[in-house]
Each structure stands twice: as C-alpha cells, then as structure tokens.
N, C-alpha and C. Protein backbone atom coordinates (compact mmCIF):
# COMPACT_ATOMS: atom_id res chain seq x y z
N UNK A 1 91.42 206.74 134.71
CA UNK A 1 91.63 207.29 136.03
C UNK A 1 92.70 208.37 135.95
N UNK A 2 92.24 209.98 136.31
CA UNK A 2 93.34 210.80 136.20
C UNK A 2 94.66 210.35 136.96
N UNK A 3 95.42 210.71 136.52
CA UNK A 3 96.75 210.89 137.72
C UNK A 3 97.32 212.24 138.25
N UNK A 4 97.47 212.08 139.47
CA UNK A 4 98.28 213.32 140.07
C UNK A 4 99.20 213.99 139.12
N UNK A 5 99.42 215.52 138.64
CA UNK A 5 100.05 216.02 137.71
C UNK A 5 101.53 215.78 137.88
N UNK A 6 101.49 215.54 139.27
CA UNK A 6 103.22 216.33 140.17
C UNK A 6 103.98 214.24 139.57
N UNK A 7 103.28 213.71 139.23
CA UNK A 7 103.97 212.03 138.54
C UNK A 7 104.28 211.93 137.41
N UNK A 8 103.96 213.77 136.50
CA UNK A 8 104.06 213.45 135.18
C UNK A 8 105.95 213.41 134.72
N UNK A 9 106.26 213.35 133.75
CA UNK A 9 107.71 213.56 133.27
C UNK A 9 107.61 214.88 132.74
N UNK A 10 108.89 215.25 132.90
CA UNK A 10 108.92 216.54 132.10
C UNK A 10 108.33 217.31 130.87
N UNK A 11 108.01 215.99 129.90
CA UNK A 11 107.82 215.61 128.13
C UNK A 11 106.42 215.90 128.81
N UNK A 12 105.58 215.19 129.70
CA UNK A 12 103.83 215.34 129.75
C UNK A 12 103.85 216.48 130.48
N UNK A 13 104.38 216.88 131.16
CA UNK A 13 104.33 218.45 131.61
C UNK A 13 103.86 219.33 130.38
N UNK A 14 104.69 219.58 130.00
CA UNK A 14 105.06 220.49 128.70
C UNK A 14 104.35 220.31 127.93
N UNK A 15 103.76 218.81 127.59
CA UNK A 15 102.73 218.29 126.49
C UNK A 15 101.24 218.58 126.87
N UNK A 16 100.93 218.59 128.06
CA UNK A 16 99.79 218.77 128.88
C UNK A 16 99.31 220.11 128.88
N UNK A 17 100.61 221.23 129.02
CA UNK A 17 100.45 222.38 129.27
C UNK A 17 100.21 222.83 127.52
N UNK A 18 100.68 222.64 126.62
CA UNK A 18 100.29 222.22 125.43
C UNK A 18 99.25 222.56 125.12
N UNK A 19 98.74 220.97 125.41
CA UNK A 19 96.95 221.23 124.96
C UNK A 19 96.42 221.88 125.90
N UNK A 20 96.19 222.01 126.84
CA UNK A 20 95.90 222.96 127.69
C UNK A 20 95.67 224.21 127.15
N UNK A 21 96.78 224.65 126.75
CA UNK A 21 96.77 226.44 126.39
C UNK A 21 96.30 226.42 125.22
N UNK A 22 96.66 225.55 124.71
CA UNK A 22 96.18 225.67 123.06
C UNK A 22 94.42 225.52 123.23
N UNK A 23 93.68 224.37 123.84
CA UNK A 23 92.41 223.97 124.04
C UNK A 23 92.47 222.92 122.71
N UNK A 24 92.86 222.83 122.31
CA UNK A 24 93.48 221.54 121.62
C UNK A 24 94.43 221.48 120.21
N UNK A 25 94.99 220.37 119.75
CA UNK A 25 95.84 220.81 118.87
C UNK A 25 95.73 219.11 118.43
N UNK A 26 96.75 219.44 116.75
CA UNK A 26 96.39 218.43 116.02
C UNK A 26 98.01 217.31 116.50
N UNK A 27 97.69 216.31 116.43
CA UNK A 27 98.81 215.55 117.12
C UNK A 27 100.13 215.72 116.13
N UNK A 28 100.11 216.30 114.86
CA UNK A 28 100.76 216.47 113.91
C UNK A 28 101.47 217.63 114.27
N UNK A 29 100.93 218.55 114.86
CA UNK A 29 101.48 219.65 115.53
C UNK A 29 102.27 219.83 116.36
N UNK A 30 101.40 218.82 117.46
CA UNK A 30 102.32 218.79 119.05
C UNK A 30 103.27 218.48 119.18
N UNK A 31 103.75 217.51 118.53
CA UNK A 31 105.29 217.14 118.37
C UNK A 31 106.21 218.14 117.74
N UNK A 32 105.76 219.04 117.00
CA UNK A 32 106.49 219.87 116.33
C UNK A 32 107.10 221.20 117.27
N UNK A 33 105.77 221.73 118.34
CA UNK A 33 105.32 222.34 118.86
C UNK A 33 106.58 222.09 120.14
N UNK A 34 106.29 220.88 120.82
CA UNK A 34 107.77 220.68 121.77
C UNK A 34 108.62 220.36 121.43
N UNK A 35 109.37 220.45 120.00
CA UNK A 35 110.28 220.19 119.49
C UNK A 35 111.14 219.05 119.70
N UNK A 36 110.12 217.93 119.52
CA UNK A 36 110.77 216.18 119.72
C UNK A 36 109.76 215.58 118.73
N UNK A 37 110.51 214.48 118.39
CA UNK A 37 110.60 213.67 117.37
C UNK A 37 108.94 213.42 117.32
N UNK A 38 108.12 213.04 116.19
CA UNK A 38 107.15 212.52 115.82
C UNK A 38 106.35 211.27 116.94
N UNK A 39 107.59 209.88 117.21
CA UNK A 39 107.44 209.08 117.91
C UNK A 39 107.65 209.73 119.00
N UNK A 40 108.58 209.96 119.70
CA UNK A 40 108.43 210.60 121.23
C UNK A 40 106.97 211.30 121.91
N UNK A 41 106.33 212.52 120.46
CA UNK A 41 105.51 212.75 120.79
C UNK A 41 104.17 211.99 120.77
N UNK A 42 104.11 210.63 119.86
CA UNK A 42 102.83 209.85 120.34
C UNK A 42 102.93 209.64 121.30
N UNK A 43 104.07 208.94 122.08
CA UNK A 43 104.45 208.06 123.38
C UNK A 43 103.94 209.47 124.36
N UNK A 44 104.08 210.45 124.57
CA UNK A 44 103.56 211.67 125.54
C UNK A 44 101.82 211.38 125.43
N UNK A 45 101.93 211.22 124.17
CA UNK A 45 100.64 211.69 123.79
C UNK A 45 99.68 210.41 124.54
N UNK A 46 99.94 209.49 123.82
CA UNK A 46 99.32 207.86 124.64
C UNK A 46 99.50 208.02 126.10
N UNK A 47 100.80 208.28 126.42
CA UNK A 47 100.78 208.50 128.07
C UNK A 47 99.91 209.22 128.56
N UNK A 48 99.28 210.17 128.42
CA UNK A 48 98.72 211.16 128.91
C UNK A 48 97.43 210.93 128.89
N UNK A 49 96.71 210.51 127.40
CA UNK A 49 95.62 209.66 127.25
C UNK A 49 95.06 208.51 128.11
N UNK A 50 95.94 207.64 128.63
CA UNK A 50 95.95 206.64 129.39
C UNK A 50 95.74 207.07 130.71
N UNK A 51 96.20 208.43 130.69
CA UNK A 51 96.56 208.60 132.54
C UNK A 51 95.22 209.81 132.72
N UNK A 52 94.47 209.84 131.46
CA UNK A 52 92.99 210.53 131.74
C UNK A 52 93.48 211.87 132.09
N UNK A 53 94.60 212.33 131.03
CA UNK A 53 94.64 213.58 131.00
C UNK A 53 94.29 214.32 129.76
N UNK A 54 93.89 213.76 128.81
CA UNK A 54 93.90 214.04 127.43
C UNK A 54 93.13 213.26 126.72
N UNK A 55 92.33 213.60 125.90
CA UNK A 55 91.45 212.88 124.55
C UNK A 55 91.68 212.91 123.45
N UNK A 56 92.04 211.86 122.89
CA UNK A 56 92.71 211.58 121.27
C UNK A 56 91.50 211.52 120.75
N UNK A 57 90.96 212.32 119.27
CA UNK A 57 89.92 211.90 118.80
C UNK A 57 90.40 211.39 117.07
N UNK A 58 90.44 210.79 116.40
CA UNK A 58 90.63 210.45 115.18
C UNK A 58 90.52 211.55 113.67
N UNK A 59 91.30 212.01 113.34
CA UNK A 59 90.63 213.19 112.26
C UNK A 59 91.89 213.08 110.88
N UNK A 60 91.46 213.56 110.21
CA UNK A 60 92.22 214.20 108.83
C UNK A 60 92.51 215.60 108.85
N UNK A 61 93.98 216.05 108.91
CA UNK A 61 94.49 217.37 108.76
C UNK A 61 95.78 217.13 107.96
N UNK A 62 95.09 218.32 106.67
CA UNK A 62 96.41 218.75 105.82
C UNK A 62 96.50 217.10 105.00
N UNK A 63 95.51 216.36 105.18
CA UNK A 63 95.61 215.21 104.28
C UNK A 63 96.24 213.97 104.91
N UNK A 64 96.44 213.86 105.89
CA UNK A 64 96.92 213.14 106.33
C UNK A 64 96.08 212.70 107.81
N UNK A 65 96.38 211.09 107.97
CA UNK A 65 95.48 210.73 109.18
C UNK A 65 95.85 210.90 110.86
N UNK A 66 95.53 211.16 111.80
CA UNK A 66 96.39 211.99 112.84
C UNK A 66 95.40 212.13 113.74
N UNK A 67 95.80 212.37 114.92
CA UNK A 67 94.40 212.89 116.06
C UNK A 67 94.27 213.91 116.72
N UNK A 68 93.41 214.38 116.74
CA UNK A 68 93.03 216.12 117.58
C UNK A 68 92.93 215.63 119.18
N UNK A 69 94.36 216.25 119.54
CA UNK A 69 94.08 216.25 121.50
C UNK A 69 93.11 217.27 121.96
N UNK A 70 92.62 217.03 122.77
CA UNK A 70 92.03 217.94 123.64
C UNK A 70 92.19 217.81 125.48
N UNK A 71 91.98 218.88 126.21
CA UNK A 71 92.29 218.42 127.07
C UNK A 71 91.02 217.94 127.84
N UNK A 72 91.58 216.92 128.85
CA UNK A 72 90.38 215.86 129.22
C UNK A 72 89.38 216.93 130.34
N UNK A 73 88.29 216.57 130.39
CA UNK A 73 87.44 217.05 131.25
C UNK A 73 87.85 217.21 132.61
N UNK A 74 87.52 218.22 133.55
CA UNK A 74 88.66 217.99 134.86
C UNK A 74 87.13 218.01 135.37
N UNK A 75 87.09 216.94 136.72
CA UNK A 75 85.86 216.84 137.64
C UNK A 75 86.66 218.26 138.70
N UNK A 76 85.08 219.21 138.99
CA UNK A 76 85.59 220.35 139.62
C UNK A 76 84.83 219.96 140.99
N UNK A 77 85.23 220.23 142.12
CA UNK A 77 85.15 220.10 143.26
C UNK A 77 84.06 221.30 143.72
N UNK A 78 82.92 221.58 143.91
CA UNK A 78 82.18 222.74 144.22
C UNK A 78 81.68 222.90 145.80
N UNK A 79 81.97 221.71 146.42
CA UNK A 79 81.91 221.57 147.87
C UNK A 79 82.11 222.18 148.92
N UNK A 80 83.73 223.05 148.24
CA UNK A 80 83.87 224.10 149.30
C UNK A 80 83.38 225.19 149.18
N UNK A 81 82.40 225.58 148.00
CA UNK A 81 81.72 226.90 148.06
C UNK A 81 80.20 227.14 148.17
N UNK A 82 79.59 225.33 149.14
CA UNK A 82 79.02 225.09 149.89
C UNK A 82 78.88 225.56 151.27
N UNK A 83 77.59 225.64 151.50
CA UNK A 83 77.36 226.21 153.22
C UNK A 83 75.77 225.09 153.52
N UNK A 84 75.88 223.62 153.35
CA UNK A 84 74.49 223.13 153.34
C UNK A 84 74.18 223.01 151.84
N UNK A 85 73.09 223.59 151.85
CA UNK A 85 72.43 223.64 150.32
C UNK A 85 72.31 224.87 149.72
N UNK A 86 73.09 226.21 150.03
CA UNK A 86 73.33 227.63 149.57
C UNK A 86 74.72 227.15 148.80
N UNK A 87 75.00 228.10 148.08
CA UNK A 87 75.87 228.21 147.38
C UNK A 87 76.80 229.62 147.78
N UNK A 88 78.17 229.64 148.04
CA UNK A 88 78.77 231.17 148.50
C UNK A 88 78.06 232.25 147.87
N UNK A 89 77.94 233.19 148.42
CA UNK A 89 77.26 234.37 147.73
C UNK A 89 78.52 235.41 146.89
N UNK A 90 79.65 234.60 147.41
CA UNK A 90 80.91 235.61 146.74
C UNK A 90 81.06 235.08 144.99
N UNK A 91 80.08 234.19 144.83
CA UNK A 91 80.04 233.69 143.10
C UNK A 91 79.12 234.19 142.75
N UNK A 92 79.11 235.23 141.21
CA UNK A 92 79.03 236.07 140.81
C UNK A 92 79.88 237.25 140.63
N UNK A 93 79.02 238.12 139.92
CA UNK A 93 79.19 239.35 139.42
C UNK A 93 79.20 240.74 140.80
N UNK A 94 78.25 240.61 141.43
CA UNK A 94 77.96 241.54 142.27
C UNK A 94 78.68 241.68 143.27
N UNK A 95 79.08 242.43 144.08
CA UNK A 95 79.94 242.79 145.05
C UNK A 95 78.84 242.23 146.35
N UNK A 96 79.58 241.64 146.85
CA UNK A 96 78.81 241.01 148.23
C UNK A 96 79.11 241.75 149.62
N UNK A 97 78.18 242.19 150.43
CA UNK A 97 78.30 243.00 151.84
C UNK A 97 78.43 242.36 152.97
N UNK A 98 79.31 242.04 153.29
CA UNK A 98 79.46 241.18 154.72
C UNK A 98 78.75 241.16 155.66
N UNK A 99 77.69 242.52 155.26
CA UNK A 99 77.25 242.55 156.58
C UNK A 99 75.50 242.23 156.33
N UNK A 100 75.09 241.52 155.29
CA UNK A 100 73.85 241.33 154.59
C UNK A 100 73.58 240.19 155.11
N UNK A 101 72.25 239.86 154.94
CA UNK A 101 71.67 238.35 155.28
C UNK A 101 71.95 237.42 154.51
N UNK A 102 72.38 237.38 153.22
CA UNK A 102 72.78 236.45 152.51
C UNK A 102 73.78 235.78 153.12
N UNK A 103 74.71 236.91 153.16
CA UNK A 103 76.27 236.73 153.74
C UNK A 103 76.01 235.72 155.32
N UNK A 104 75.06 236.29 155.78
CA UNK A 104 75.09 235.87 157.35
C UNK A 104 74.57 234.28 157.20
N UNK A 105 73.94 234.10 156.49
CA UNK A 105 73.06 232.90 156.83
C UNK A 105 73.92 231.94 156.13
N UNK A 106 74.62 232.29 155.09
CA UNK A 106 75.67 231.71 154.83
C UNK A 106 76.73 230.95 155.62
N UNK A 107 77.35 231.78 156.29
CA UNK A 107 78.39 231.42 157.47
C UNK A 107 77.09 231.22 158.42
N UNK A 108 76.02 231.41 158.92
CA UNK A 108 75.48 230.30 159.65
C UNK A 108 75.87 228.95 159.39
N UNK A 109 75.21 228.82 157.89
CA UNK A 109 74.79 227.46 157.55
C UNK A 109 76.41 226.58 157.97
N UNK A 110 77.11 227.28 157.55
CA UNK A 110 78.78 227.07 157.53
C UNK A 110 78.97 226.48 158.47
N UNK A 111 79.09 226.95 159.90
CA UNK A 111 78.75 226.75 161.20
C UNK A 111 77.75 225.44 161.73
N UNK A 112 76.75 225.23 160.96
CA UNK A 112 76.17 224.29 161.60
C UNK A 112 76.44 222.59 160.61
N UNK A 113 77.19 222.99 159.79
CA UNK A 113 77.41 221.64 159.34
C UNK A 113 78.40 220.39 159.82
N UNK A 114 79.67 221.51 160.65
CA UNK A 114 80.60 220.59 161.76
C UNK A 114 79.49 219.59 163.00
C-alpha cells in the first residue's frame, strides 16, 4: 500500500528522489550516492519498499550480491481528463480550437455529468 510522500523522513525523500531520477540504481550505489552508511541505506531502502514506493529486485553487480531499486509503478488518475466517455481533446500533439466541435461536445459532456 503506497504511502503519502509528505510521511516520508528526510533519508526516503532523498532516497526516493534517487531512484526516481536515476530510473533505477544498484542498492550498492544508493548508499554511496546519499552519502550514508551501507546499513542506513538498506533501512531507507526496506522502508520505502514496504511503503510501495520502490522495488527491490535481486541481482549481481561488480560481483557481488545486492538489489536493483526501481521506482514502484505509480497508479495515474485519468478521470479528470474525462468528459463521460471522451477523453480531453487538449491530449496530444495538435493544437486544439476552442471554438471546434470536439472542444464543444467535450465541455458539453463535462456539464452533463454533475
């Protein structure tokens, strides 16, 4: 079960933002990477895992046994760029005209779902 980010500690902040930017990194690293101890950084690392922010997967790097974080899958919310069963027309590539039928029937649909 994820947890709210704003409950993390400073250490999973930083560790989160981590794998995050990185898109993943070897656990051998990460500790090195926020510059705290080996143990400190499992304990981030398990924390974070636990709190369904992060995926430990099991691997060999540089010869040694260790785990590749990645960051955990985030469920994305697409609801609000709902109008019914259309999808916003402002997703995409193309420049959208406010004043087009797409656009309109859109904010219809918008309108009739209250």
């Amino acid at each position: 079960m994820a947890t709210s980010e704003t409950e993390l500690t400073e250490g999973e902040l930083a560790g989160l933002e981590l794998v995050r930017e990185s898109g993943g990194i070897h656990q051998s690293d990460f500790w090195k990477e926020l510059d705290v101890t080996s143990r400190k950084g499992s304990r981030i690392v398990e924390s974070l895992a636990e709190k369904g922010l992060v995926q430990r997967e099991e691997t060999v790097y540089e010869g040694h046994n260790t785990y590749f974080i990645t960051p955990a899958p985030r469920d994305l919310d697409f609801s609000l760029l709902m109008a019914g069963d259309m999808l916003s027309p402002f997703i995409g590539d193309e420049e959208v005209d406010p004043h087009s039928d797409a656009f309109s029937q859109w904010v219809m649909n918008l309108a009739y779902e209250e």
